[in-house]
Protein backbone atom coordinates (compact mmCIF):
# COMPACT_ATOMS: atom_id res chain seq x y z
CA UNK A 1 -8.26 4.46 14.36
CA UNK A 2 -8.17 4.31 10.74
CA UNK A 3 -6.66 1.58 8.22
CA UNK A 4 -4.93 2.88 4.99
CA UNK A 5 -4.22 0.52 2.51
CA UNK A 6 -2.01 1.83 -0.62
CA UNK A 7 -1.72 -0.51 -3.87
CA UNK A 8 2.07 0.84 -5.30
CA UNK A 9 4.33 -0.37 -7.67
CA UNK A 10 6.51 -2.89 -6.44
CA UNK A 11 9.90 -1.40 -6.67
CA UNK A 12 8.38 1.67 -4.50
CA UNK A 13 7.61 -0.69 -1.55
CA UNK A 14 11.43 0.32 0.17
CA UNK A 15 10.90 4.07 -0.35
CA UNK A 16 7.55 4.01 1.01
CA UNK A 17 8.60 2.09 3.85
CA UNK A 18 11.23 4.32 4.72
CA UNK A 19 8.81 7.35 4.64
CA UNK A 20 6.08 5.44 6.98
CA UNK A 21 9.49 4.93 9.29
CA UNK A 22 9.86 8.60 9.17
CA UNK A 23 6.58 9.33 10.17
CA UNK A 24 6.36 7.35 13.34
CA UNK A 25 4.87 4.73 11.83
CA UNK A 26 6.62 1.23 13.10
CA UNK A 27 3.87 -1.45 11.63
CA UNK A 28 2.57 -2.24 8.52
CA UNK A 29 1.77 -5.39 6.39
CA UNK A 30 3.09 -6.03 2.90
CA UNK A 31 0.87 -8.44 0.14
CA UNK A 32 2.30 -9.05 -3.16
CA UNK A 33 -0.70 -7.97 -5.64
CA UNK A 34 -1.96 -8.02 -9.60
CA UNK A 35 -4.09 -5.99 -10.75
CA UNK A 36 -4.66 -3.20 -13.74
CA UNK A 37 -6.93 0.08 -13.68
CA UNK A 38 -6.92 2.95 -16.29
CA UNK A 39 -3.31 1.66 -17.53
CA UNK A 40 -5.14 -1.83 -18.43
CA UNK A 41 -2.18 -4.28 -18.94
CA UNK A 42 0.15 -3.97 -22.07
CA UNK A 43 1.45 -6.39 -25.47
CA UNK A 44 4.27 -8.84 -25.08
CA UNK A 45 6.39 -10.42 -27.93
CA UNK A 46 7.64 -13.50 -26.67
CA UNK A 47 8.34 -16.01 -29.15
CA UNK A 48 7.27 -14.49 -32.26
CA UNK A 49 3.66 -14.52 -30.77
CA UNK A 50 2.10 -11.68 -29.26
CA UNK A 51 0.13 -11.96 -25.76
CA UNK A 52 -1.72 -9.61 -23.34
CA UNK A 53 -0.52 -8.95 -19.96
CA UNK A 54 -3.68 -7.61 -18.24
CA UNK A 55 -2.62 -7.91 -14.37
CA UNK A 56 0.45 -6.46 -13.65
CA UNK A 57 2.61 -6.90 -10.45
CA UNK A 58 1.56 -4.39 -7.71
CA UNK A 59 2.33 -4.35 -3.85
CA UNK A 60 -0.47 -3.97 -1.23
CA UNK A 61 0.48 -1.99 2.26
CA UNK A 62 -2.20 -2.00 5.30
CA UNK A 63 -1.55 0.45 7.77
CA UNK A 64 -3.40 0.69 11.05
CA UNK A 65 -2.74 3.96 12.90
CA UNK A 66 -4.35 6.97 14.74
CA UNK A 67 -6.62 9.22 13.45
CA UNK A 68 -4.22 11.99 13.81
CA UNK A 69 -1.31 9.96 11.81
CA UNK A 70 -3.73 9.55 9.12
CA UNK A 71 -2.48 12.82 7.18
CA UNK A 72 1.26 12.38 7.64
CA UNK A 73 1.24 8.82 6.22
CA UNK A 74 -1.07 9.55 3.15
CA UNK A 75 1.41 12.52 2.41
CA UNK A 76 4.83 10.33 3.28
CA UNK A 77 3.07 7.53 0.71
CA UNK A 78 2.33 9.95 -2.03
CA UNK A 79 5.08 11.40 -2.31
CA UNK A 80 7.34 7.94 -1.79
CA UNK A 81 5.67 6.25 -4.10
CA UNK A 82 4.74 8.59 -7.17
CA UNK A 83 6.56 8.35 -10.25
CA UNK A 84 4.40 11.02 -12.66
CA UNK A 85 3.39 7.87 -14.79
CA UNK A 86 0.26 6.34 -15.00
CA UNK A 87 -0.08 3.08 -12.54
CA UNK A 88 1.61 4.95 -9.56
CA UNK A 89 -1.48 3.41 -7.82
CA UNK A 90 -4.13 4.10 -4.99
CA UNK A 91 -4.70 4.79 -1.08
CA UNK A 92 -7.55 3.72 0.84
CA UNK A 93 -8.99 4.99 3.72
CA UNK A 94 -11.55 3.16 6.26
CA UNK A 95 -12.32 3.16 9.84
CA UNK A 96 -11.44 0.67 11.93
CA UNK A 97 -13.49 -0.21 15.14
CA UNK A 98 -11.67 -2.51 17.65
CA UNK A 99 -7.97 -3.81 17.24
CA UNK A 100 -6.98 -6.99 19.36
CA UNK A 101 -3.75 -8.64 20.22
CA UNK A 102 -3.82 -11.77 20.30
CA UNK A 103 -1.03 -13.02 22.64
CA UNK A 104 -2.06 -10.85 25.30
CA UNK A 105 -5.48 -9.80 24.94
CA UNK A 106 -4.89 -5.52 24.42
CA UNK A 107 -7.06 -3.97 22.82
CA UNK A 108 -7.55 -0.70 21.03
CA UNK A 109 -4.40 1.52 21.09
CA UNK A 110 -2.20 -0.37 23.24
CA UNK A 111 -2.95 -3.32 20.48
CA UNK A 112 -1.59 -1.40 18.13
């Protein structure tokens, strides 16, 4: 089993969501997220005075699925959630060794 985790721009989150649906995919966890790579934040005016917004709003997904969903939900994220412009974000990939239910003890696959 793998996890994929994809940082993506917040107004994204629906698209992407419906893709993952489309894919098979029926579970995922959402985090609201700040954060800045190459893009690095931007100027504000408010009040006359000018200020530096460094972290800017971002969504976090966490996947869980089978190795041989991996592909399919990488693609159906990518192509959800790109825009062209700079900040379109990232996807993670890492193995995952045990997965446990808690209210009924499955494990592995069936926990899933």
């Amino acid at each position: 089993m793998k996890k994929i985790e994809a940082v993506i721009k917040p107004f994204k989150l629906d698209e992407v969501k419906d893709a993952l649906q489309e894919v098979g995919l029926q579970g995922i966890t959402v985090l609201e997220a700040k954060g800045f790579g190459r893009q690095k934040g931007h100027t504000e005016l408010y009040r006359g005075a000018e200020y530096v917004v460094d972290f800017l709003p971002k969504v976090k997904i966490e996947i869980i699925c089978d190795d041989d969903l991996v592909e399919r939900a990488v693609e159906a994220i990518t192509q959800a959630a790109r825009t062209g412009r700079i900040g379109d974000g990232k996807i993670f990939i890492s193995s995952i060794d045990e997965v446990i239910r808690i209210r009924t003890g499955e494990r592995g696959h069936d926990a899933v």
